[in-house]
PDB file of N, CA and C in Angstrom:
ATOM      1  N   UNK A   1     -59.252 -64.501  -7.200  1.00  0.00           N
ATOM      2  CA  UNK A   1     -57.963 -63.843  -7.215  1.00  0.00           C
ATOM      3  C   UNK A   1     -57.567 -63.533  -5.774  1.00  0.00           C
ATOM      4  N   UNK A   2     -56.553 -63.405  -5.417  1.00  0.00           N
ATOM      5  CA  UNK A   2     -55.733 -63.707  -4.214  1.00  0.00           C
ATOM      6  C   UNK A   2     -54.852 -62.044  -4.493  1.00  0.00           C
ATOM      7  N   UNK A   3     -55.292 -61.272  -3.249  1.00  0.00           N
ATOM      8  CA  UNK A   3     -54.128 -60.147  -3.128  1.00  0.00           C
ATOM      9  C   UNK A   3     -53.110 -60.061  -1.612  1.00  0.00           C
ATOM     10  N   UNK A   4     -52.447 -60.135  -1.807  1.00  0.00           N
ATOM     11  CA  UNK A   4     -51.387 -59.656  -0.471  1.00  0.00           C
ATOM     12  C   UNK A   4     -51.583 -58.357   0.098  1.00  0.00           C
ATOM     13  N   UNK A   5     -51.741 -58.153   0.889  1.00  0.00           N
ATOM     14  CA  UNK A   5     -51.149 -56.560   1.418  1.00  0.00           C
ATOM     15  C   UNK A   5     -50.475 -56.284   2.222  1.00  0.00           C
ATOM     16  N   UNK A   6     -49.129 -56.100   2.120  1.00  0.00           N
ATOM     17  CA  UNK A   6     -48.650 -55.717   2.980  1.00  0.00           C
ATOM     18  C   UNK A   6     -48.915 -54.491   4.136  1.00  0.00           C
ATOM     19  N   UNK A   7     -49.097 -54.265   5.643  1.00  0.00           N
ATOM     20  CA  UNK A   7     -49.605 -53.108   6.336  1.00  0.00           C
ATOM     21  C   UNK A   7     -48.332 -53.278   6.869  1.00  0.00           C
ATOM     22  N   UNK A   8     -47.646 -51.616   6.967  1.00  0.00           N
ATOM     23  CA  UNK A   8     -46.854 -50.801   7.828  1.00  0.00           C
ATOM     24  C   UNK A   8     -46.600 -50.335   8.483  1.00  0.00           C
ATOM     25  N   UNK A   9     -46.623 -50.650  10.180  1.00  0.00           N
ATOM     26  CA  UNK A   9     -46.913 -49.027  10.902  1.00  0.00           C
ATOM     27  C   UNK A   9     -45.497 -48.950  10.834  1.00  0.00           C
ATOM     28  N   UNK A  10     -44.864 -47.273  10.926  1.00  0.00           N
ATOM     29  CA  UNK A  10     -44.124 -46.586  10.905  1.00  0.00           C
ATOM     30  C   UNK A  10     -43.941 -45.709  11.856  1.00  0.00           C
ATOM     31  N   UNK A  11     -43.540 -45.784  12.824  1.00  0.00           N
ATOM     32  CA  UNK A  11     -43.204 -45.092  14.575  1.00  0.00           C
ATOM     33  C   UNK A  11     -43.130 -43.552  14.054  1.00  0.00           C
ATOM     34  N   UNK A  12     -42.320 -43.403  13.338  1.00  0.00           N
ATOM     35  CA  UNK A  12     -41.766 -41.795  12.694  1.00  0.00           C
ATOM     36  C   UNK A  12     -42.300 -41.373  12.187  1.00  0.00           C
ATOM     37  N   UNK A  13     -43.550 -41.950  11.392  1.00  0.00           N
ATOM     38  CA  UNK A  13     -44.899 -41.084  10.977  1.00  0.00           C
ATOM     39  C   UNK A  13     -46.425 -41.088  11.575  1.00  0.00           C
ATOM     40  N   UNK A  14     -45.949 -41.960  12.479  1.00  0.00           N
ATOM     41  CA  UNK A  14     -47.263 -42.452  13.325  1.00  0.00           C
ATOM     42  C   UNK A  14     -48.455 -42.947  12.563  1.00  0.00           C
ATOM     43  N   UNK A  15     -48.496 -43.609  11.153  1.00  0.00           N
ATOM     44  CA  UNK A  15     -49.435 -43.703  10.404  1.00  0.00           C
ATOM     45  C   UNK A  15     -48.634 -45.446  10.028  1.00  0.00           C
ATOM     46  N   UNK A  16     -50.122 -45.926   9.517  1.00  0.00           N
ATOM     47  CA  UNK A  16     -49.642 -47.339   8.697  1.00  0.00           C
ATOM     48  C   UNK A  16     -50.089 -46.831   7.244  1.00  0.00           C
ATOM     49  N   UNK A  17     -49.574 -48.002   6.439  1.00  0.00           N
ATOM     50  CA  UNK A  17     -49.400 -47.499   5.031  1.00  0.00           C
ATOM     51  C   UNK A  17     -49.315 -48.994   4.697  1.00  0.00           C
ATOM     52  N   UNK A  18     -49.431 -48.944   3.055  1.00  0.00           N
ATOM     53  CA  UNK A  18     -49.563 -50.627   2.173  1.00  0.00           C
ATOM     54  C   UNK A  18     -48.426 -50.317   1.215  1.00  0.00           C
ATOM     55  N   UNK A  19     -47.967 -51.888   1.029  1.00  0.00           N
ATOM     56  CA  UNK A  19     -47.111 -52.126  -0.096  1.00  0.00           C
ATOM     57  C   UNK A  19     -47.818 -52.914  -0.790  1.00  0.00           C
ATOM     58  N   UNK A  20     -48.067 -52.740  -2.297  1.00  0.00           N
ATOM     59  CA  UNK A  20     -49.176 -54.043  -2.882  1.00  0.00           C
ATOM     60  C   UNK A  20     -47.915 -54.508  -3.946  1.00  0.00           C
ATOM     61  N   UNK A  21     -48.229 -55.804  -4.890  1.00  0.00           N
ATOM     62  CA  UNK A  21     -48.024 -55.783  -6.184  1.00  0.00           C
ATOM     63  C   UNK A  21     -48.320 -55.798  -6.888  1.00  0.00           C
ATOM     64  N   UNK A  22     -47.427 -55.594  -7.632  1.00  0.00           N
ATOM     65  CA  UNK A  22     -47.551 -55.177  -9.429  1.00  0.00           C
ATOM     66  C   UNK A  22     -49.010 -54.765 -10.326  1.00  0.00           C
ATOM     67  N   UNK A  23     -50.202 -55.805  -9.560  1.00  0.00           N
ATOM     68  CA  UNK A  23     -51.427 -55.841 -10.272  1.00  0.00           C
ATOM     69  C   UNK A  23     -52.001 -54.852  -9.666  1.00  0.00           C
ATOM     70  N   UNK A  24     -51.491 -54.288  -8.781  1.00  0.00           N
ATOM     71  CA  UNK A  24     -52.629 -53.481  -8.064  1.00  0.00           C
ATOM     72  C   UNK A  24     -51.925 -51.806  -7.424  1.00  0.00           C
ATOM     73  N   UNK A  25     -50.601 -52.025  -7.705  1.00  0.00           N
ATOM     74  CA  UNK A  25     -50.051 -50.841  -7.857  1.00  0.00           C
ATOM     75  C   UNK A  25     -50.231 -49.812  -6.864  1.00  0.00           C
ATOM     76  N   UNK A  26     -50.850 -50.004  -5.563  1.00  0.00           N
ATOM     77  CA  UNK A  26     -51.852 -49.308  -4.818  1.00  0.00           C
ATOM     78  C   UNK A  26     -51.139 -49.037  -3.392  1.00  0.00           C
ATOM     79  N   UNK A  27     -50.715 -47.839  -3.426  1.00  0.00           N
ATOM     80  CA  UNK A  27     -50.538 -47.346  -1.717  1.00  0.00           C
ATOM     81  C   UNK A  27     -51.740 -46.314  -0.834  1.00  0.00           C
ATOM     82  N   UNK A  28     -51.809 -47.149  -0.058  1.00  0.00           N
ATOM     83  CA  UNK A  28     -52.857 -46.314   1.169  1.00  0.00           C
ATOM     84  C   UNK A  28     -52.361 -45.972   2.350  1.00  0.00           C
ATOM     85  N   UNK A  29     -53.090 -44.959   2.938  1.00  0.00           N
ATOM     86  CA  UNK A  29     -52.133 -44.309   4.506  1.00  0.00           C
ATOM     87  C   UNK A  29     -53.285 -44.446   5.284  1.00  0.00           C
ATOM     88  N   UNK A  30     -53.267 -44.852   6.717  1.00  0.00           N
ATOM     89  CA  UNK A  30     -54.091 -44.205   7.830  1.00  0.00           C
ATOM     90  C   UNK A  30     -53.693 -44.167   9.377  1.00  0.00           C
ATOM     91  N   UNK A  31     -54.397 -43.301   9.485  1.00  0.00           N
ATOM     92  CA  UNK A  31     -53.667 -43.444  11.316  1.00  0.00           C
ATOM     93  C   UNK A  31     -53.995 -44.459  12.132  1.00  0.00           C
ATOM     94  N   UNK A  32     -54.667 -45.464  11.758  1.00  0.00           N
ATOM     95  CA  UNK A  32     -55.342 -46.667  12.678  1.00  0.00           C
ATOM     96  C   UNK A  32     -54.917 -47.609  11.356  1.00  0.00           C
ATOM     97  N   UNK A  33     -54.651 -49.041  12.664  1.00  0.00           N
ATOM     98  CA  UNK A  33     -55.049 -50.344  11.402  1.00  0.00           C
ATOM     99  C   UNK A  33     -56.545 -50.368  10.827  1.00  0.00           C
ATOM    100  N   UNK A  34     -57.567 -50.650  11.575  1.00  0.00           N
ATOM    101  CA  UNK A  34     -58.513 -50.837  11.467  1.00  0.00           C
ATOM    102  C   UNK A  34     -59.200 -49.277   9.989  1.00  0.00           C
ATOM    103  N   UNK A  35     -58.875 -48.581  10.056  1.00  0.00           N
ATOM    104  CA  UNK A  35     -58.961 -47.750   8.949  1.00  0.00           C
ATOM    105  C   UNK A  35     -58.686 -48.206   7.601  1.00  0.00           C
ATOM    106  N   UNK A  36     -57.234 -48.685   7.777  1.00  0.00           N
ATOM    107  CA  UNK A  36     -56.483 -48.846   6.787  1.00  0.00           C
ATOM    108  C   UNK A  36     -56.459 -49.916   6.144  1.00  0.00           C
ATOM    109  N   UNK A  37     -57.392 -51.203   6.798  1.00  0.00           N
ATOM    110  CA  UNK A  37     -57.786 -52.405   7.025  1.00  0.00           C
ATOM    111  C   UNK A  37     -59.298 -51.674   5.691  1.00  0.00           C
ATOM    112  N   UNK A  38     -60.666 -51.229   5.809  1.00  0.00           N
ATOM    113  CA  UNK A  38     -61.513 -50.987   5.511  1.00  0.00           C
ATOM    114  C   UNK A  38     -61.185 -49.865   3.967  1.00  0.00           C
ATOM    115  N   UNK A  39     -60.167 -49.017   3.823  1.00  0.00           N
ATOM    116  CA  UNK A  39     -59.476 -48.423   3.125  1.00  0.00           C
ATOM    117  C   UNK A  39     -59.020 -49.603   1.879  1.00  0.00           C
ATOM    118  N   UNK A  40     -58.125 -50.203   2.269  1.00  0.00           N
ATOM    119  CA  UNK A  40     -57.730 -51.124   1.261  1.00  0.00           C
ATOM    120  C   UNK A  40     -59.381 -52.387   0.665  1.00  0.00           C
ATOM    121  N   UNK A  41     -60.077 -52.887   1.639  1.00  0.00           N
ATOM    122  CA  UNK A  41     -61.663 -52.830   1.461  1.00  0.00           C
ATOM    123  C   UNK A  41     -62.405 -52.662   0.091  1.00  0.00           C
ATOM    124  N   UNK A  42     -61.902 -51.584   0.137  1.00  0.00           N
ATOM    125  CA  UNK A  42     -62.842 -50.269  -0.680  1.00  0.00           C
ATOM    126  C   UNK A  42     -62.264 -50.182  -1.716  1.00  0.00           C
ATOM    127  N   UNK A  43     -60.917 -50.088  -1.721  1.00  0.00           N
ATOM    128  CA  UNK A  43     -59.939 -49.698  -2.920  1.00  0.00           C
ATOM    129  C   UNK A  43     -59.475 -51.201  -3.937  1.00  0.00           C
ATOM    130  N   UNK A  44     -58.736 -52.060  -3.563  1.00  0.00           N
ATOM    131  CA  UNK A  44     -58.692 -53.144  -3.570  1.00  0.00           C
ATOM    132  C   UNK A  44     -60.067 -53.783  -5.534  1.00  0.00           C
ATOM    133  N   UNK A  45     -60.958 -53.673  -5.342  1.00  0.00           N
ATOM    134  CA  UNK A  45     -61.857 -54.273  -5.745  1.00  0.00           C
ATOM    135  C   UNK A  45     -61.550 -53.248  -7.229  1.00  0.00           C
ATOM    136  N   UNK A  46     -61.890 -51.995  -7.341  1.00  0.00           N
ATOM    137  CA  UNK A  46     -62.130 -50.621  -7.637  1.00  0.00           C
ATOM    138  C   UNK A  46     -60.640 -50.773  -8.804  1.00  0.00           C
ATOM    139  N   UNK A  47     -59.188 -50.905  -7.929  1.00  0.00           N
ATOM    140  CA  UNK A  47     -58.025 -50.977  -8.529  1.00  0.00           C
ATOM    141  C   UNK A  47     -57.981 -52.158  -9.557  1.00  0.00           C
ATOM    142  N   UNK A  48     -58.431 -53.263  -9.355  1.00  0.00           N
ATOM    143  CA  UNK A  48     -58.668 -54.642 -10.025  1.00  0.00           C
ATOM    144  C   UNK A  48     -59.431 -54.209 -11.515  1.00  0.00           C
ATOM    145  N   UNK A  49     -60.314 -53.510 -11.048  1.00  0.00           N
ATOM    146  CA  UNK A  49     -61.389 -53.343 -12.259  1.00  0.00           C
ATOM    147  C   UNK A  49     -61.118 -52.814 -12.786  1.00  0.00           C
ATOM    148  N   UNK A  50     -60.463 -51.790 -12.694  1.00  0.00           N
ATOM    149  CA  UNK A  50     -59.708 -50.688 -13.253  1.00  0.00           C
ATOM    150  C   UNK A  50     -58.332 -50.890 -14.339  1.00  0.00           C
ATOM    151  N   UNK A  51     -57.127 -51.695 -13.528  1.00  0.00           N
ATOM    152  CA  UNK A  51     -56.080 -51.425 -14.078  1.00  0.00           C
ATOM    153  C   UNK A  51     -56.142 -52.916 -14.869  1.00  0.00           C
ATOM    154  N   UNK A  52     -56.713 -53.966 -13.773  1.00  0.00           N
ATOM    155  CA  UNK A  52     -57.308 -55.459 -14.771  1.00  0.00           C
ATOM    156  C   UNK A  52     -58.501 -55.889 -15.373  1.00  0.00           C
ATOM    157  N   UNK A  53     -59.508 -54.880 -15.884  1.00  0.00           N
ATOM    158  CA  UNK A  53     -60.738 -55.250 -16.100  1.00  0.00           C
ATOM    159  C   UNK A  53     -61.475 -56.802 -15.257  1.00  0.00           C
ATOM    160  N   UNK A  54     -61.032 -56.586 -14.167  1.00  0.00           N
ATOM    161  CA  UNK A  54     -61.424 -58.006 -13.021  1.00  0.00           C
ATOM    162  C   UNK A  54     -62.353 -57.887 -12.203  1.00  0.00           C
ATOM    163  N   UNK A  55     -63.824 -58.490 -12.055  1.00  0.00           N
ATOM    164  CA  UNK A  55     -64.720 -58.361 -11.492  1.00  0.00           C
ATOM    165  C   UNK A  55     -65.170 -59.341 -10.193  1.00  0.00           C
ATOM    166  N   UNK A  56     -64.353 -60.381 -10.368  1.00  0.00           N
ATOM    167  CA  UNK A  56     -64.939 -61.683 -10.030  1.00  0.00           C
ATOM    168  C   UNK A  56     -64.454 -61.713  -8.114  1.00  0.00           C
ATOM    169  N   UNK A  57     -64.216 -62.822  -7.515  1.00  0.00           N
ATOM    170  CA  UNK A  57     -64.228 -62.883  -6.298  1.00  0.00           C
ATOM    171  C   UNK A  57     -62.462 -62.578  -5.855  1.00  0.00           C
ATOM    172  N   UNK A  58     -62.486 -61.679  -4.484  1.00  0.00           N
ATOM    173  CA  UNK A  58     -60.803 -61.809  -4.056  1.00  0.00           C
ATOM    174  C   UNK A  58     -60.959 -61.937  -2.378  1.00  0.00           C
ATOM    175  N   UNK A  59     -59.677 -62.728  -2.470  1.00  0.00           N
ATOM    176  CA  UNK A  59     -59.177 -63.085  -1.548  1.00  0.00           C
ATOM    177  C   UNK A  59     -57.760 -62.506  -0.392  1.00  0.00           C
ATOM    178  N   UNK A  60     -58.374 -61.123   0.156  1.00  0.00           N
ATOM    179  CA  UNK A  60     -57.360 -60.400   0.741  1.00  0.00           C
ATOM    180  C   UNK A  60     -56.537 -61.185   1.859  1.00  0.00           C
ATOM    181  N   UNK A  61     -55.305 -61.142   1.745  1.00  0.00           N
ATOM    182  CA  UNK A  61     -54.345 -61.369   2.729  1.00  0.00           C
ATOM    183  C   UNK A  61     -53.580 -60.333   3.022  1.00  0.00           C
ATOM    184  N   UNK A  62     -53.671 -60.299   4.832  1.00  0.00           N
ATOM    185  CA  UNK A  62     -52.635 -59.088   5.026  1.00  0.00           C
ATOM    186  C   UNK A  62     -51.694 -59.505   5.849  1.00  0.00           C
ATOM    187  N   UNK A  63     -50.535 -59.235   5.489  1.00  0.00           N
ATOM    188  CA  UNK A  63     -48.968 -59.336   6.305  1.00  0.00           C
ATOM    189  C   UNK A  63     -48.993 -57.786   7.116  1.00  0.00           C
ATOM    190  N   UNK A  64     -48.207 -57.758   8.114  1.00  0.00           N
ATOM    191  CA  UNK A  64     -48.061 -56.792   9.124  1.00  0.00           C
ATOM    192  C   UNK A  64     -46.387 -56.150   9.622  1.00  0.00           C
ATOM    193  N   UNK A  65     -46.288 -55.444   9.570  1.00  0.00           N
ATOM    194  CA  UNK A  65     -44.955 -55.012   9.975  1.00  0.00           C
ATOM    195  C   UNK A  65     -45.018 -53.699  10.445  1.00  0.00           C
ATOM    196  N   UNK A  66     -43.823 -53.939  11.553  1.00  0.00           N
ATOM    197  CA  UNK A  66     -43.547 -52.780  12.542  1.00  0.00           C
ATOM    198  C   UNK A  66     -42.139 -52.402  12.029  1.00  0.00           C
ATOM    199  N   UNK A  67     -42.110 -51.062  11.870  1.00  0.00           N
ATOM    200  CA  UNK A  67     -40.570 -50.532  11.783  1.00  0.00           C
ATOM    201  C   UNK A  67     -40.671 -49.296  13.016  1.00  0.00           C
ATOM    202  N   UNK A  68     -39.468 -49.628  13.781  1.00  0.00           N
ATOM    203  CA  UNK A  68     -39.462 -49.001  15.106  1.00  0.00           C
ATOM    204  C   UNK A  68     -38.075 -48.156  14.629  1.00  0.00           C
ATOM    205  N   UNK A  69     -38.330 -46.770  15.109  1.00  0.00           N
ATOM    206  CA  UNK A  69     -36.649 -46.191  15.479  1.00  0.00           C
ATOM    207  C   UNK A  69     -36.153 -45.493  16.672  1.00  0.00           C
ATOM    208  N   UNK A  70     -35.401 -46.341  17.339  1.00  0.00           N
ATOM    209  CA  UNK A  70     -35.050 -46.068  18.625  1.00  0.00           C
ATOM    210  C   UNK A  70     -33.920 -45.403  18.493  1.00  0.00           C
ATOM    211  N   UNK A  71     -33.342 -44.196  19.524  1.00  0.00           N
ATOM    212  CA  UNK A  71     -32.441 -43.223  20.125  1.00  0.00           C
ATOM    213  C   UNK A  71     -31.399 -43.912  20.896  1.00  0.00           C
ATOM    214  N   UNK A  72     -30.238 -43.877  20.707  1.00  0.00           N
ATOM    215  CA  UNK A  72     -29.220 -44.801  21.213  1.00  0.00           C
ATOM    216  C   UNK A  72     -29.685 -44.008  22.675  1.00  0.00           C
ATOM    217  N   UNK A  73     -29.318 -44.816  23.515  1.00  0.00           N
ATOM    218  CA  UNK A  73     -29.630 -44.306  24.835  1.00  0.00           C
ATOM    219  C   UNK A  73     -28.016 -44.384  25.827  1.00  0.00           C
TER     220      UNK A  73
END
Protein backbone atom coordinates (compact mmCIF):
# COMPACT_ATOMS: atom_id res chain seq x y z
CA UNK A 1 0.00 0.00 0.00
CA UNK A 2 1.22 3.37 -1.09
CA UNK A 3 0.47 6.58 1.27
CA UNK A 4 1.05 10.25 0.29
CA UNK A 5 1.80 12.76 2.81
CA UNK A 6 1.55 15.78 2.32
CA UNK A 7 4.23 18.09 4.85
CA UNK A 8 3.47 21.84 5.55
CA UNK A 9 5.63 24.29 6.95
CA UNK A 10 3.60 27.26 7.85
CA UNK A 11 5.78 30.63 8.52
CA UNK A 12 2.76 31.91 10.92
CA UNK A 13 2.90 28.98 13.09
CA UNK A 14 6.38 28.10 12.79
CA UNK A 15 5.44 24.37 12.86
CA UNK A 16 4.94 21.76 9.84
CA UNK A 17 1.85 19.76 9.82
CA UNK A 18 0.29 16.73 7.31
CA UNK A 19 -2.56 16.55 5.01
CA UNK A 20 -3.31 12.71 4.43
CA UNK A 21 -6.24 10.92 2.58
CA UNK A 22 -9.27 9.63 3.12
CA UNK A 23 -7.73 6.12 4.34
CA UNK A 24 -5.79 7.50 6.84
CA UNK A 25 -7.58 10.52 8.00
CA UNK A 26 -4.46 11.61 9.98
CA UNK A 27 -3.06 15.13 10.92
CA UNK A 28 0.31 15.56 12.70
CA UNK A 29 2.21 18.81 13.93
CA UNK A 30 5.95 19.38 14.70
CA UNK A 31 8.40 22.00 14.95
CA UNK A 32 11.11 20.28 12.76
CA UNK A 33 10.70 18.27 9.44
CA UNK A 34 12.72 15.64 10.58
CA UNK A 35 10.25 15.13 13.69
CA UNK A 36 7.39 15.20 11.73
CA UNK A 37 9.05 12.97 9.14
CA UNK A 38 9.52 10.02 12.20
CA UNK A 39 5.93 11.14 13.71
CA UNK A 40 4.05 10.21 10.64
CA UNK A 41 6.69 6.84 10.89
CA UNK A 42 5.03 5.81 13.85
CA UNK A 43 1.52 6.81 13.18
CA UNK A 44 1.06 5.92 9.60
CA UNK A 45 1.24 1.96 10.17
CA UNK A 46 -0.94 2.16 13.67
CA UNK A 47 -3.80 4.42 11.54
CA UNK A 48 -3.89 1.61 8.68
CA UNK A 49 -4.52 -1.08 11.22
CA UNK A 50 -6.81 0.62 12.88
CA UNK A 51 -9.28 2.42 10.63
CA UNK A 52 -8.31 -0.49 7.65
CA UNK A 53 -7.59 -3.60 9.48
CA UNK A 54 -4.12 -3.43 7.14
CA UNK A 55 -1.02 -5.04 8.22
CA UNK A 56 1.00 -5.70 5.27
CA UNK A 57 3.91 -3.53 3.64
CA UNK A 58 3.67 0.63 2.89
CA UNK A 59 5.11 2.71 0.85
CA UNK A 60 5.42 6.41 2.26
CA UNK A 61 5.62 9.30 -0.10
CA UNK A 62 6.08 12.76 1.00
CA UNK A 63 5.20 16.00 -0.97
CA UNK A 64 6.47 19.30 0.69
CA UNK A 65 5.11 22.72 0.81
CA UNK A 66 5.96 26.10 1.98
CA UNK A 67 3.25 28.69 2.67
CA UNK A 68 5.04 32.01 3.31
CA UNK A 69 3.22 35.36 4.51
CA UNK A 70 4.90 38.36 3.68
CA UNK A 71 4.10 42.22 4.93
CA UNK A 72 3.60 44.50 1.99
CA UNK A 73 6.66 46.49 2.38
Amino acid sequence: MECIIKMIWDSESDRWHTETDDNLCMTLEAASFDALVERVRIAVPEMLELNCNYKGLIKLSFETVRIETLDKV
